[in-house]
Protein backbone atom coordinates (compact mmCIF):
# COMPACT_ATOMS: atom_id res chain seq x y z
CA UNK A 1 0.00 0.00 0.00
CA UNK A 2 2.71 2.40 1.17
CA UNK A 3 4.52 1.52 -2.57
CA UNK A 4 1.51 2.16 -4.39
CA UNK A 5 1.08 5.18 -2.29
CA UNK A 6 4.38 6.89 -3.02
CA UNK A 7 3.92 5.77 -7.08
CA UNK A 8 0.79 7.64 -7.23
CA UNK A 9 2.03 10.61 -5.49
CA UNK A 10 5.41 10.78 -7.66
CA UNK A 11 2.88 10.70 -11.10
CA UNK A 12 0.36 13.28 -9.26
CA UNK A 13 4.02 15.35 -8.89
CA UNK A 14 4.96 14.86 -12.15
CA UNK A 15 1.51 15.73 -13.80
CA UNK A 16 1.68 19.05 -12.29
CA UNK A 17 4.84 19.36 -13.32
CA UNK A 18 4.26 19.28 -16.67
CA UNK A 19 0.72 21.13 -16.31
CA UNK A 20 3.18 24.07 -15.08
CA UNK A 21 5.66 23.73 -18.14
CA UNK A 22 2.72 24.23 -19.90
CA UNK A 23 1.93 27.15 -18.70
CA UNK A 24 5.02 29.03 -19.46
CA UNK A 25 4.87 30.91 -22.61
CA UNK A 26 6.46 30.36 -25.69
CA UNK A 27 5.06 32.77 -27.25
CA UNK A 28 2.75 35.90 -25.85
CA UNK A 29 -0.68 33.78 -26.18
CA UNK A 30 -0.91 32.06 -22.80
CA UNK A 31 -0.99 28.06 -22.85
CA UNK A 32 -4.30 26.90 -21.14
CA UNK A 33 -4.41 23.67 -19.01
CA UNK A 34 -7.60 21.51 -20.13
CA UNK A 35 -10.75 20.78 -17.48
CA UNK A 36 -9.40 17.68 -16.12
CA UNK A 37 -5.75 18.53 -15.57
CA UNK A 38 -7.22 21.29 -13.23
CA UNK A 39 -9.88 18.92 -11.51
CA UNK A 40 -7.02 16.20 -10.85
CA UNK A 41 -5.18 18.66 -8.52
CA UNK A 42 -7.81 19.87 -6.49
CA UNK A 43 -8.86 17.44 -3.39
CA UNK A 44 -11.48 14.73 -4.33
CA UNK A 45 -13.34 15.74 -1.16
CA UNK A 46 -13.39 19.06 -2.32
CA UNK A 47 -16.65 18.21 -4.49
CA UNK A 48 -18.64 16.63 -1.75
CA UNK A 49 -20.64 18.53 -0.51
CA UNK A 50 -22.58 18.33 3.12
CA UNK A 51 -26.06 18.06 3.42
CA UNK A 52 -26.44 18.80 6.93
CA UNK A 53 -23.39 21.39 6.92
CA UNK A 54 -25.59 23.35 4.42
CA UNK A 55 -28.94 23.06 5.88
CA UNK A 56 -26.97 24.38 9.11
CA UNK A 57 -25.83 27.64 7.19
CA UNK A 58 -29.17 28.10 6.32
CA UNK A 59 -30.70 27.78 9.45
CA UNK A 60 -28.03 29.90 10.83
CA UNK A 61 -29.27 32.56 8.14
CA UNK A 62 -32.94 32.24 8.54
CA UNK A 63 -32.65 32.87 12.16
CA UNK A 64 -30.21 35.61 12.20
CA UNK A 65 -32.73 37.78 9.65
CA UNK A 66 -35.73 36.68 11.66
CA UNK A 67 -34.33 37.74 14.76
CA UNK A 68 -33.02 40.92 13.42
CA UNK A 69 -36.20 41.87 12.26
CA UNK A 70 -37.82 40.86 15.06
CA UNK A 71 -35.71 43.35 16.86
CA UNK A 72 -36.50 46.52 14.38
CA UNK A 73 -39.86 46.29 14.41
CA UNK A 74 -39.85 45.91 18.20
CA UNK A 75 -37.75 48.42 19.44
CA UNK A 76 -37.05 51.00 16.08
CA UNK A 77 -40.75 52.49 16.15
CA UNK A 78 -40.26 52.89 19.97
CA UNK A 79 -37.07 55.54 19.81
CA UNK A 80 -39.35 58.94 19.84
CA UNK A 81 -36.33 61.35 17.96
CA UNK A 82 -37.19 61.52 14.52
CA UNK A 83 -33.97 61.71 13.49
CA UNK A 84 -32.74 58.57 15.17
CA UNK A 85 -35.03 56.66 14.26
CA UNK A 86 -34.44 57.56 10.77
CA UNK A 87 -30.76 56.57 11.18
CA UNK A 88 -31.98 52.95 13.19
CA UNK A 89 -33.74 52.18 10.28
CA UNK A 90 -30.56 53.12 7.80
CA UNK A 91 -29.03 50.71 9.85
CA UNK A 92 -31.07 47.82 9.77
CA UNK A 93 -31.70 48.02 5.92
CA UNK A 94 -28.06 47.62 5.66
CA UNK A 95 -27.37 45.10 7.71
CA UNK A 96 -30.01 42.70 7.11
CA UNK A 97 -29.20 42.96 3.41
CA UNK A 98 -26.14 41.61 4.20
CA UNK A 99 -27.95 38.82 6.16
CA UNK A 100 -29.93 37.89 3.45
CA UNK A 101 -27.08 38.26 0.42
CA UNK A 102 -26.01 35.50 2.37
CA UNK A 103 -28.93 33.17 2.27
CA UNK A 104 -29.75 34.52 -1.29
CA UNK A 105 -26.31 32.49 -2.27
CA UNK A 106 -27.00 29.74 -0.42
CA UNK A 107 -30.24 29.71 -2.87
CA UNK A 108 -27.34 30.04 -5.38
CA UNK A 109 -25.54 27.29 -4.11
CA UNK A 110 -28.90 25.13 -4.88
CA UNK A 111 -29.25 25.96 -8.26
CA UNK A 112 -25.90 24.67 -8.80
CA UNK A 113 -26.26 21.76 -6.89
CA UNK A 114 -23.44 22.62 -4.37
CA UNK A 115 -26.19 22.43 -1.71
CA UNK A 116 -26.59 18.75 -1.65
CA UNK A 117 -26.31 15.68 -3.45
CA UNK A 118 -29.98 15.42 -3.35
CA UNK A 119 -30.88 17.53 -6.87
CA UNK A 120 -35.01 17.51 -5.30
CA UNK A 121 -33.90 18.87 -2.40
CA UNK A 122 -31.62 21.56 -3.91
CA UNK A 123 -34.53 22.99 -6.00
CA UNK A 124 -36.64 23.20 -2.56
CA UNK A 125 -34.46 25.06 -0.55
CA UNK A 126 -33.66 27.58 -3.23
CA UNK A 127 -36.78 27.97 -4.48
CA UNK A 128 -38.11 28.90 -1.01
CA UNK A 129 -35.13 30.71 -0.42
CA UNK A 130 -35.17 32.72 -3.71
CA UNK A 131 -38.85 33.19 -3.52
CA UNK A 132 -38.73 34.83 -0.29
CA UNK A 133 -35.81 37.55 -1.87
CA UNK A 134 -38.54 38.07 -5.21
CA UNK A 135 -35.88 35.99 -7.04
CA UNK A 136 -37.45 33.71 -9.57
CA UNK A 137 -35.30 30.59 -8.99
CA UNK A 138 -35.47 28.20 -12.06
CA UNK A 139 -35.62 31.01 -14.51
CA UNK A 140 -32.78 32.40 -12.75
CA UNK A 141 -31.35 28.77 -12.69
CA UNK A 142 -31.24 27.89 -16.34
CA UNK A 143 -29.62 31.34 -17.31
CA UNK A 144 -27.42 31.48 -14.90
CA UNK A 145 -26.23 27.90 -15.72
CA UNK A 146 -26.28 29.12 -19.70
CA UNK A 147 -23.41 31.78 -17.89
CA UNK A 148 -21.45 29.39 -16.57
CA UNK A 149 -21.63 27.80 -19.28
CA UNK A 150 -20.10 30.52 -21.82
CA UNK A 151 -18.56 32.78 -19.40
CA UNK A 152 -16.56 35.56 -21.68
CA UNK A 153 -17.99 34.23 -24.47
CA UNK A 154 -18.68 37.50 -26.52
CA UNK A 155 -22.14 36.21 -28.15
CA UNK A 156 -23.34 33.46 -26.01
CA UNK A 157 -22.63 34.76 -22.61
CA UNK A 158 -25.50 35.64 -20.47
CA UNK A 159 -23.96 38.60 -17.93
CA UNK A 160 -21.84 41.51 -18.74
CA UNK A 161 -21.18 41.12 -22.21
CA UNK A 162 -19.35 44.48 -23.03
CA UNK A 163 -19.52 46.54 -26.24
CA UNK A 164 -16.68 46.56 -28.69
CA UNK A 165 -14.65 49.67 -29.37
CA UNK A 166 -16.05 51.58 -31.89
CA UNK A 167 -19.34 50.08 -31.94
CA UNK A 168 -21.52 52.78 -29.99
CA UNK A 169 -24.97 51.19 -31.23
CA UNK A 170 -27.79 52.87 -28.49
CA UNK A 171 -28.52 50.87 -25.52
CA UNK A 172 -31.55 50.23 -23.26
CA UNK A 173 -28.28 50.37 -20.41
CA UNK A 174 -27.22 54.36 -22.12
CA UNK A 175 -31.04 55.41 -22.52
CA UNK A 176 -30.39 54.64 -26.05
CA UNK A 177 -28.04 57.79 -26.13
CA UNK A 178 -24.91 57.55 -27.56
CA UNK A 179 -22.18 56.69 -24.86
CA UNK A 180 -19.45 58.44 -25.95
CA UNK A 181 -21.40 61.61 -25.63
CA UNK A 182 -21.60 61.73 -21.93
CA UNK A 183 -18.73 58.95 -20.86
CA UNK A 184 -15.96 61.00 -19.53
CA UNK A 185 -18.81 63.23 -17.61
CA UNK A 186 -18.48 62.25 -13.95
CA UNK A 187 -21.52 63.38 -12.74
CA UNK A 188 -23.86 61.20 -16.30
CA UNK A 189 -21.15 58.52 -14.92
CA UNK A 190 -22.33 58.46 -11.08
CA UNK A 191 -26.27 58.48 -12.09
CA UNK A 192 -25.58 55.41 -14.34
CA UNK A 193 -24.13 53.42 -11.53
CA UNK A 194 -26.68 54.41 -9.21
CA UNK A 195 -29.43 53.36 -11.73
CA UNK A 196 -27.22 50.14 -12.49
CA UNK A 197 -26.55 48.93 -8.53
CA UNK A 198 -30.35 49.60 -8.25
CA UNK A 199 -32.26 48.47 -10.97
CA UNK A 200 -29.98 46.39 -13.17
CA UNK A 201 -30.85 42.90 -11.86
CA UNK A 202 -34.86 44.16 -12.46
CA UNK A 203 -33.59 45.04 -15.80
CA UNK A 204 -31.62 41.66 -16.48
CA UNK A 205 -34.89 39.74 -15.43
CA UNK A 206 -37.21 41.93 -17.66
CA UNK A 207 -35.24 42.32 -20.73
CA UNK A 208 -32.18 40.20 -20.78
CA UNK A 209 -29.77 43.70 -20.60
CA UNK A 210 -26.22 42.96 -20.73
CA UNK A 211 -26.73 39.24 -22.43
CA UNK A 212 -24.61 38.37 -25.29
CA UNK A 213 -26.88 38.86 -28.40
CA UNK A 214 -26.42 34.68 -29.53
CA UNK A 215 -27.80 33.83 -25.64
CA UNK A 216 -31.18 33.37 -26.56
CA UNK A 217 -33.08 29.93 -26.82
CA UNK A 218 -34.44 30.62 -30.03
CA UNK A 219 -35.19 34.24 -32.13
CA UNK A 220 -38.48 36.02 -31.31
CA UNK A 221 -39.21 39.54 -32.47
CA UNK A 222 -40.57 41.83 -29.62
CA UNK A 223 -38.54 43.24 -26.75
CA UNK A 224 -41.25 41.53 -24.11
CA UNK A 225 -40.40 38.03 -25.44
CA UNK A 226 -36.76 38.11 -23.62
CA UNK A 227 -38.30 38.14 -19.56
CA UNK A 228 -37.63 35.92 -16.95
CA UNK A 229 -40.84 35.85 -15.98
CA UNK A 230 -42.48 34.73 -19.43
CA UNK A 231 -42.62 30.72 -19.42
CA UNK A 232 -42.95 31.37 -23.23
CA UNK A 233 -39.43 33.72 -23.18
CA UNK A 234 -37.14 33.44 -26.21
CA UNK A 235 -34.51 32.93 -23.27
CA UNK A 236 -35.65 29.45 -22.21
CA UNK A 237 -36.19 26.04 -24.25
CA UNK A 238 -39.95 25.08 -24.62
CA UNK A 239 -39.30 22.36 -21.67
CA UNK A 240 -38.52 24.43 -19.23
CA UNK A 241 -41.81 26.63 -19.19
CA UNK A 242 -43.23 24.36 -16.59
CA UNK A 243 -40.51 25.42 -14.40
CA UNK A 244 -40.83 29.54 -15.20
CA UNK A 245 -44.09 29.28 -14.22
CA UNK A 246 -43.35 27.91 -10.54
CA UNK A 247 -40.90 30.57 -10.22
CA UNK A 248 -43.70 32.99 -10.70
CA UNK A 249 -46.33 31.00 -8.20
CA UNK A 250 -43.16 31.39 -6.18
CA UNK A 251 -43.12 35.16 -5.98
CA UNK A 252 -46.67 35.68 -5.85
CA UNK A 253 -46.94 33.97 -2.74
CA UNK A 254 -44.08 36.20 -1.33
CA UNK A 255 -46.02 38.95 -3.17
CA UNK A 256 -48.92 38.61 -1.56
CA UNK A 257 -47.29 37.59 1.95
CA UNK A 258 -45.95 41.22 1.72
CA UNK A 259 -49.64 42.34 0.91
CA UNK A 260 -51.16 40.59 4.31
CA UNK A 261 -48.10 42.02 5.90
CA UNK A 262 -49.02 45.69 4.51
CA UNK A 263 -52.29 45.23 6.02
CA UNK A 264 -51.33 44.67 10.00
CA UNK A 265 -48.44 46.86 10.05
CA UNK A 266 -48.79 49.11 7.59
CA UNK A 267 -46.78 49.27 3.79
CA UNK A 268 -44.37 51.89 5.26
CA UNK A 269 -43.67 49.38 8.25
CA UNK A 270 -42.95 46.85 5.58
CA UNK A 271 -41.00 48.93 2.71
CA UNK A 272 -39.09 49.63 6.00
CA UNK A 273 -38.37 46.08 6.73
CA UNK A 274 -38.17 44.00 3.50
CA UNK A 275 -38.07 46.70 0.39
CA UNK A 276 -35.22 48.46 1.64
CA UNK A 277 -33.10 45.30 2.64
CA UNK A 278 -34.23 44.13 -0.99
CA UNK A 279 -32.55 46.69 -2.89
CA UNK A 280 -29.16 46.28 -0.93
CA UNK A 281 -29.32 42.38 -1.14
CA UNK A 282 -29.50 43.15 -5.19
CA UNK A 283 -27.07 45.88 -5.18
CA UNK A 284 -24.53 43.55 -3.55
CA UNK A 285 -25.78 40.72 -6.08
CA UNK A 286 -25.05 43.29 -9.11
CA UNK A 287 -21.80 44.30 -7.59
CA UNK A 288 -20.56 41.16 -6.96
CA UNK A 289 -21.32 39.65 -10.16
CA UNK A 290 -20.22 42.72 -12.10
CA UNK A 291 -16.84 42.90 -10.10
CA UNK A 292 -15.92 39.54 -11.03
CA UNK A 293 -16.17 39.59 -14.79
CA UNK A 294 -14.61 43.15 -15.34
CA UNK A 295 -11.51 43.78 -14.53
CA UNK A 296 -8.91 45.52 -16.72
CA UNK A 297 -6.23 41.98 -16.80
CA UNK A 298 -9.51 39.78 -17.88
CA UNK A 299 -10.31 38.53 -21.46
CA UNK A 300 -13.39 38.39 -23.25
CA UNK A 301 -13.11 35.96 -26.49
CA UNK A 302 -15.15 35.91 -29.77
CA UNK A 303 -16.19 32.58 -31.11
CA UNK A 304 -13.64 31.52 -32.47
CA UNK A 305 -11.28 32.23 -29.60
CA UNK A 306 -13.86 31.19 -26.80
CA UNK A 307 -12.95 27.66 -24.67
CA UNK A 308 -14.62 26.74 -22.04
CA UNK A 309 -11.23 26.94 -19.29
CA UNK A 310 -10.31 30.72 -21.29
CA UNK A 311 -14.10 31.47 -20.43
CA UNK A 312 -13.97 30.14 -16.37
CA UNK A 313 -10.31 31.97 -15.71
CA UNK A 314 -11.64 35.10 -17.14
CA UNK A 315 -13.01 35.96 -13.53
CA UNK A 316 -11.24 37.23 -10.40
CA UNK A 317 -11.26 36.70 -6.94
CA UNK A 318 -11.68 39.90 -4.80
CA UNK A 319 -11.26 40.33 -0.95
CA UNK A 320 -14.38 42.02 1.17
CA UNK A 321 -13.02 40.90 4.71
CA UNK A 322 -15.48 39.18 6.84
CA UNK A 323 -18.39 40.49 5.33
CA UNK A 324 -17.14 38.43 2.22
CA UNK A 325 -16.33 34.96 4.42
CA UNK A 326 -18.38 34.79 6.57
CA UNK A 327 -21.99 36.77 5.63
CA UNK A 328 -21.07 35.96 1.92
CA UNK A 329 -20.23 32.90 2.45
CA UNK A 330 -16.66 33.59 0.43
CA UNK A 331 -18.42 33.55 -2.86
CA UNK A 332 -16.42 36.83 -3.70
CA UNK A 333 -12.84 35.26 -2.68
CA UNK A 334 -13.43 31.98 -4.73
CA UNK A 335 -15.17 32.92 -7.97
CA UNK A 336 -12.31 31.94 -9.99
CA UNK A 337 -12.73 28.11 -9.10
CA UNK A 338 -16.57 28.23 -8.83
CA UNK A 339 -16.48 28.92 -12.15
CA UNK A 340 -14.06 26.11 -12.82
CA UNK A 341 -16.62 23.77 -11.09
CA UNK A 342 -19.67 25.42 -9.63
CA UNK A 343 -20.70 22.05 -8.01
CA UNK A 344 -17.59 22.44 -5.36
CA UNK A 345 -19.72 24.01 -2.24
CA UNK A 346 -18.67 27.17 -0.97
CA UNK A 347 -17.15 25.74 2.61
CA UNK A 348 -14.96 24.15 0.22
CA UNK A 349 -13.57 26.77 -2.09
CA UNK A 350 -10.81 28.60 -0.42
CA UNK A 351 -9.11 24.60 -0.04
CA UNK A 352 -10.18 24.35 -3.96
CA UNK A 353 -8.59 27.82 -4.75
CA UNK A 354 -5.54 26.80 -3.04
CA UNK A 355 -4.75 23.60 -4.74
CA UNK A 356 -4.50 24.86 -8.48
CA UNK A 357 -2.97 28.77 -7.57
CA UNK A 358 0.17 27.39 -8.85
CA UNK A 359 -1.03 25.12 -11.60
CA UNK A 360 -2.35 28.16 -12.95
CA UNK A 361 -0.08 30.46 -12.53
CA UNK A 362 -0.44 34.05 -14.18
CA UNK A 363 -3.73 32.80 -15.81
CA UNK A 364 -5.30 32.73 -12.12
CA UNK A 365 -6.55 36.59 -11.31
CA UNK A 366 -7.03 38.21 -7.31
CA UNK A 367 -7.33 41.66 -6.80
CA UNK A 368 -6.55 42.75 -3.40
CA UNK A 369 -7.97 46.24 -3.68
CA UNK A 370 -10.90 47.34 -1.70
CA UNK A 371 -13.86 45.15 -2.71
CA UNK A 372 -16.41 48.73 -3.00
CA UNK A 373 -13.69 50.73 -4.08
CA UNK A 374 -13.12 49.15 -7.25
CA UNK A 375 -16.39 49.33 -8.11
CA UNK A 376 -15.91 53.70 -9.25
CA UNK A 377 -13.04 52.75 -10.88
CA UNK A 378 -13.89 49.91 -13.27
CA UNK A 379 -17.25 51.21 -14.45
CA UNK A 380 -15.28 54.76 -15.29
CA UNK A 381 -12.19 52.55 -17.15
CA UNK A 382 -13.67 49.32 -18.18
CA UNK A 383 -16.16 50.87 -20.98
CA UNK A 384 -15.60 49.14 -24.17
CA UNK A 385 -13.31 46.00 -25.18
CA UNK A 386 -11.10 45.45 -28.27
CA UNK A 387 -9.03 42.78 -30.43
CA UNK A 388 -5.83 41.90 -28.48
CA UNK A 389 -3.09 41.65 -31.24
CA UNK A 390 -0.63 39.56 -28.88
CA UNK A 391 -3.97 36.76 -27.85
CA UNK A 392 -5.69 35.56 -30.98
CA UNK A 393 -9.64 35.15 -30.66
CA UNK A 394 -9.17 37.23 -26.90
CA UNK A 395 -10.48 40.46 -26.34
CA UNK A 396 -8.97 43.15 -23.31
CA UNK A 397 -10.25 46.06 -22.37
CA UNK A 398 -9.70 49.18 -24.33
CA UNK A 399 -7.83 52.16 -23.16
CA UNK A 400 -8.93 55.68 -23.31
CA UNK A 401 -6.86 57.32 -26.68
């Protein structure tokens, strides 16, 4: 045993080895490992995930939100000064949108099937758990999968597909102004991220903004044909209507939950205590997701260029301290290797993210800036991509002339 032991090690060793000759250039196109040469060094236990160690994060979750909100609406309406009352209730929004960021990814974590072996019981947890948050979970499921699927694919990716250089076609996202009118005006610049941390998942949901234009199921003319809420939408297959349509029984029950709610306590009482939390939990979703695919050292590829690995590595991992590892359950320090293999749970990432830093070498992206900081600085630079000469098929970000 301890012979075959040290054999397997020595050809594990060796693998890597030349995995990590691979990756030094030859030439200034970077060499790409395949799938499987990346799998092979991470942990085998690394992909199982724990049933119970899940359904314990989201109890954990569930109770810390109910018990926050238990404490607003008991105590917040009692504090007489207008002012600081105003401020208590500042508060709360903020923090229980962090609270429930985290159980909206532990929804996430379902719709990948990192949740549990047990695919039924993955699709009940987050579709409770998404339902409550106004998220419609399979619709958001089969997309979301569809942009894992093609990440930085230029056409068929389903989030953050960027404009080309040169190419200032109106968008729904630009009023369907011309960009380069108002895109080195800070003030036009600060309005548009405002509008985009607070209404571009609604936007995504409704009309698809930001998907590659090849993402589509199938073509349908109309701009109402691309929702997620349509079990008919151009963005799904034909079998999976069933599914959009239990999404939306899902949020009308929350929907009308909040209506009942409205009626004892009053809609202000409730805007209060679930609208405003809802807007930050989908301001961090935005963020997050917007963070990790632009980033001025990341590629985009056109079809011809486009793998699945070149697609996965063109994410980074960002740091927001313990916000980010423990209410975010790390999904913003592992993104690199969730996109590898979403099915690796989240209490297993950082491990996973260890194991193949120096397989990958330079191809593996962190940024160690602050997490919000960033945010200013790539939606003013990151604007419009163009052909990289040195990559074939590989796109990088444009820089201002």
């Amino acid at each position: 045993m301890a012979t075959t032991t040290t054999q397997t090690t020595t050809r594990n060793r060796a693998a890597g080895a030349e995995a990590k000759l691979a990756l030094e250039p030859t030439s200034a196109s970077p060499v790409y490992p395949d799938i499987q040469t990346i799998r092979d060094a991470i942990p085998a236990h690394c992909f199982q995930p724990s049933t119970v160690r899940s359904l314990l994060y989201v109890v954990r979750d569930v109770s810390m939100a109910v018990a926050f909100g238990w404490a607003a609406l008991t105590f917040i309406p009692q504090i007489e000064q207008t002012a600081l009352r105003a401020m208590a209730w500042i508060v709360y929004g903020y923090v229980q949108g962090l609270i429930l960021t985290g159980l909206w990814i532990l929804a996430h974590e379902c719709g990948h099937g990192a949740f549990s072996t047990n695919q039924r019981l993955n699709d009940v947890v987050g579709w409770f758990g998404h339902s409550a948050l106004m998220v419609p979970y399979f619709s958001w499921k089969f997309s979301h999968h569809r942009h894992h699927r093609f990440t930085g694919h230029m056409e068929k990716d389903m989030a953050f597909v960027p404009q080309v250089k040169g190419d200032h076609k109106p968008r729904l996202a630009n009023l369907y102004m011309d960009s380069e009118l108002f895109e080195d005006t800070p003030i036009v610049q600060l309005v548009k991220l405002i509008a985009h941390q607070l209404a571009g998942w609604q936007m995504y949901l409704l009309f698809n903004v930001s998907a590659g234009p090849k993402s589509k199921q199938r073509d349908e003319a109309g701009w109402l044909r691309v929702s997620h809420f349509e079990p008919t939408s151009a963005v799904f297959r034909s079998n999976e209507s069933l599914f959009i349509f239990i999404s939306d029984v899902g949020l009308a029950i929350t929907s009308y939950c909040l209506y009942l709610a409205s009626n004892v306590v009053g809609w202000q009482t409730v805007f209060l205590m679930y609208g405003v939390p809802y807007f930050w939990v989908h301001h961090w979703l935005v963020a997050i997701t917007y963070l990790h695919h632009n980033h001025p050292d990341v590629h985009h590829f056109d079809a011809e260029g486009w793998t699945f690995v070149k697609g996965a590595l063109a994410t980074v991992d960002r740091d927001f301290g313990f916000v980010g590892r423990h209410l975010f359950h790390g999904i913003i320090d592992t993104h690199v290797v969730h996109h590898l293999f979403p099915r690796i749970p989240f209490y297993r990432a950082e491990e996973a993210t260890e194991a193949i830093k120096e397989l990958l070498g330079p191809l593996y992206h962190k940024e160690s800036r602050s997490f919000i900081g960033q945010l200013w600085e790539t939606w003013t630079t990151c604007k419009y991509v163009e052909a990289d000469p040195a990559v074939p098929g590989a796109l990088k970000w444009a820089t201002k002339n």
